[in-house]
C-alpha atoms as a PDB file:
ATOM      1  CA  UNK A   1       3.946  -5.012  -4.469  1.00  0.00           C
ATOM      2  CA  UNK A   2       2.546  -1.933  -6.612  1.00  0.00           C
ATOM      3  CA  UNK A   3       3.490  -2.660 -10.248  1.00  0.00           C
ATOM      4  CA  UNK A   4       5.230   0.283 -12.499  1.00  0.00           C
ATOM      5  CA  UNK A   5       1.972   1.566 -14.575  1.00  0.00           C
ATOM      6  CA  UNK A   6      -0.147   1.787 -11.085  1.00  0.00           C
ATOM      7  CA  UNK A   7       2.897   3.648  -9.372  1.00  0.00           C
ATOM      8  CA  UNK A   8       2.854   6.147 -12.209  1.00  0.00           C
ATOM      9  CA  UNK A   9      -0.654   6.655 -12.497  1.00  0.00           C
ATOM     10  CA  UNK A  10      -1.018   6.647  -8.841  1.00  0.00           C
ATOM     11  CA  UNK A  11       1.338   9.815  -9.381  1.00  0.00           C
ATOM     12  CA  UNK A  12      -0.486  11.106 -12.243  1.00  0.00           C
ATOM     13  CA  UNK A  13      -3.956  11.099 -10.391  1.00  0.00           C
ATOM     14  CA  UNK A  14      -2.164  13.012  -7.054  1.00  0.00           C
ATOM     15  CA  UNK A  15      -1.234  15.585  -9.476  1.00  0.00           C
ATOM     16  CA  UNK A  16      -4.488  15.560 -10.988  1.00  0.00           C
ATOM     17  CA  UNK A  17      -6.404  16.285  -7.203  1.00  0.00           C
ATOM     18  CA  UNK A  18      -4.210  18.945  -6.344  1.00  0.00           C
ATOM     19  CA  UNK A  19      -4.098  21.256  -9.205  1.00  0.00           C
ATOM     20  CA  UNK A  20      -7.893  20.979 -10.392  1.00  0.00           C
ATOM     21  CA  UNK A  21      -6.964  22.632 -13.764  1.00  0.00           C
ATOM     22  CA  UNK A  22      -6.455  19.431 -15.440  1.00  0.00           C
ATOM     23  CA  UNK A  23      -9.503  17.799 -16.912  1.00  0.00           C
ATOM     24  CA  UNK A  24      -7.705  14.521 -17.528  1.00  0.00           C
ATOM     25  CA  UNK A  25      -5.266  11.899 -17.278  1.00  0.00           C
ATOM     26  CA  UNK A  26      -3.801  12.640 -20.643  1.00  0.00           C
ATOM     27  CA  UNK A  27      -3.574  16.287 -19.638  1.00  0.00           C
ATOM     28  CA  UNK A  28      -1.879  15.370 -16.273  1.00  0.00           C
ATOM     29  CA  UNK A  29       0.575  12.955 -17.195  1.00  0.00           C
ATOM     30  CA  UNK A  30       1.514  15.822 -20.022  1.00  0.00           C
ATOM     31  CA  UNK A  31       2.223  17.665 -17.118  1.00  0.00           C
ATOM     32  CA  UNK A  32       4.220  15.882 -14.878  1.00  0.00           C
ATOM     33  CA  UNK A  33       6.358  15.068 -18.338  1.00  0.00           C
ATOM     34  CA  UNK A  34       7.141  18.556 -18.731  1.00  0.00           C
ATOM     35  CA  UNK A  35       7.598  19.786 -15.774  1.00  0.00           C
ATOM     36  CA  UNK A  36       9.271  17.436 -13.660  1.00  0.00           C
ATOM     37  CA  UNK A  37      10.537  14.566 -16.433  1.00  0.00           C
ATOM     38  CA  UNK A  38       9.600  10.838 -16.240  1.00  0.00           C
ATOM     39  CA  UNK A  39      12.486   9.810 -13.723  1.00  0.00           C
ATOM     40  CA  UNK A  40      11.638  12.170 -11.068  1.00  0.00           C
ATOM     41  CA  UNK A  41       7.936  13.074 -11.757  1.00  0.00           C
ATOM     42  CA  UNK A  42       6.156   9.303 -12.540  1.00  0.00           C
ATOM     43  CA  UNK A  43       8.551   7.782  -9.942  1.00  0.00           C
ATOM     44  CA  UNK A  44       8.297   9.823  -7.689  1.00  0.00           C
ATOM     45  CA  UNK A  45       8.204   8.099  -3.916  1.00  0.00           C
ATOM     46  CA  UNK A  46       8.451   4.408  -5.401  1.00  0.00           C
ATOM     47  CA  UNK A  47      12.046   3.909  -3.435  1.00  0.00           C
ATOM     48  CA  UNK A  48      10.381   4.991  -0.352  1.00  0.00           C
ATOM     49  CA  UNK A  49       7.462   2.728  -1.218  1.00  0.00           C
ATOM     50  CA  UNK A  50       9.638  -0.205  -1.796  1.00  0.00           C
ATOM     51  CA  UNK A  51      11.447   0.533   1.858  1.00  0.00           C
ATOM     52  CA  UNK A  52       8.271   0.547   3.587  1.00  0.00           C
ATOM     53  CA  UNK A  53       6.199  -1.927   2.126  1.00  0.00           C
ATOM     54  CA  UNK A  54       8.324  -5.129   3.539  1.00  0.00           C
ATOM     55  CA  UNK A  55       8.762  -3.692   7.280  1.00  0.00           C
ATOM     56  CA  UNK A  56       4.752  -3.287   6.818  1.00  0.00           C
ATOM     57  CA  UNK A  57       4.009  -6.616   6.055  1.00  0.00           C
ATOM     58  CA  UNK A  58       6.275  -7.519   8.500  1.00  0.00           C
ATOM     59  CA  UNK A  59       4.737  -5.900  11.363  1.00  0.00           C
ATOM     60  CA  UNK A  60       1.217  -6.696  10.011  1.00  0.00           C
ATOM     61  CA  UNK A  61       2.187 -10.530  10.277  1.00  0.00           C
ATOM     62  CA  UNK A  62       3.934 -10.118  13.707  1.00  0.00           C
ATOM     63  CA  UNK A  63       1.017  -8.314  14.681  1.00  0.00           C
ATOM     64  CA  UNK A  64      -1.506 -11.206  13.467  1.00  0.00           C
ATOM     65  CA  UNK A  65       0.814 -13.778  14.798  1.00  0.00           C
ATOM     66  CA  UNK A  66       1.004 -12.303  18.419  1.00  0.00           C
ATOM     67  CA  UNK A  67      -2.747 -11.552  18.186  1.00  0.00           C
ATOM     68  CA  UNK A  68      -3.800 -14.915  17.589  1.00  0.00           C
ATOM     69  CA  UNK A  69      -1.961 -16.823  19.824  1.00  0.00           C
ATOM     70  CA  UNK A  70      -3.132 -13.957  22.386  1.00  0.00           C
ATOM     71  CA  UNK A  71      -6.667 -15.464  21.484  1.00  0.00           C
ATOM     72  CA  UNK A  72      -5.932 -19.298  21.525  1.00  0.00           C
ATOM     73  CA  UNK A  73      -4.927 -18.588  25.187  1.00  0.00           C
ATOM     74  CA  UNK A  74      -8.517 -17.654  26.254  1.00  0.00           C
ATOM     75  CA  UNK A  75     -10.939 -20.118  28.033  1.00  0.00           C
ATOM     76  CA  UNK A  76     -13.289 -19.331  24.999  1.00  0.00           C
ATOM     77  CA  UNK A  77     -11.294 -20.535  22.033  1.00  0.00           C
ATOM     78  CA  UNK A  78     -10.331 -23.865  23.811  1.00  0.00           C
ATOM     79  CA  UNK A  79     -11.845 -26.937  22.338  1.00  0.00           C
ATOM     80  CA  UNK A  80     -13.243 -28.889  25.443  1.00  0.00           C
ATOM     81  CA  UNK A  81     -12.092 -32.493  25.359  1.00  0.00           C
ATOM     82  CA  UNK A  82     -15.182 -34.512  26.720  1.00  0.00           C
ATOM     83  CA  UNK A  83     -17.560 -32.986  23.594  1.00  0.00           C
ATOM     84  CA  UNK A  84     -15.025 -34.217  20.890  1.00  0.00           C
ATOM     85  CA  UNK A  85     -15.615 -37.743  21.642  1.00  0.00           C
END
């Protein structure tokens, strides 16, 4: 899971590529401060993110699971017997 200071700089750095009037962070996170306050402006999305994040992993793993046992069914993934020996 994204950590607090990535989340907000993640934030700070959108802001930054969409305006292209700032010339830095510093200048960006400024900003954002001002203009929108820490709550809603450097938190921005992070309940969202938090929703999402577990159903993606979860689908990602169901996906790998279902996948691979696809794959151990096929003639070329099964270990032949008499070569073992």
């Amino acid at each position: 899971m994204i950590d607090m200071p990535s989340w907000m700089l993640c934030a700070v750095t959108a802001v930054t590529k969409t305006t292209h009037i700032y010339t830095s962070i510093l200048a960006s996170v400024i900003y954002v401060m001002r203009t929108e306050g820490i709550k809603k402006g450097l938190y921005k999305g992070l309940s969202m993110n938090w929703i999402k994040g577990p159903i993606a992993v979860g689908i990602s793993f169901t996906t790998f699971e279902h996948v691979q046992r696809q794959l151990r069914r096929l003639e070329v993934f099964q270990q032949d017997e008499s070569s073992s020996s």
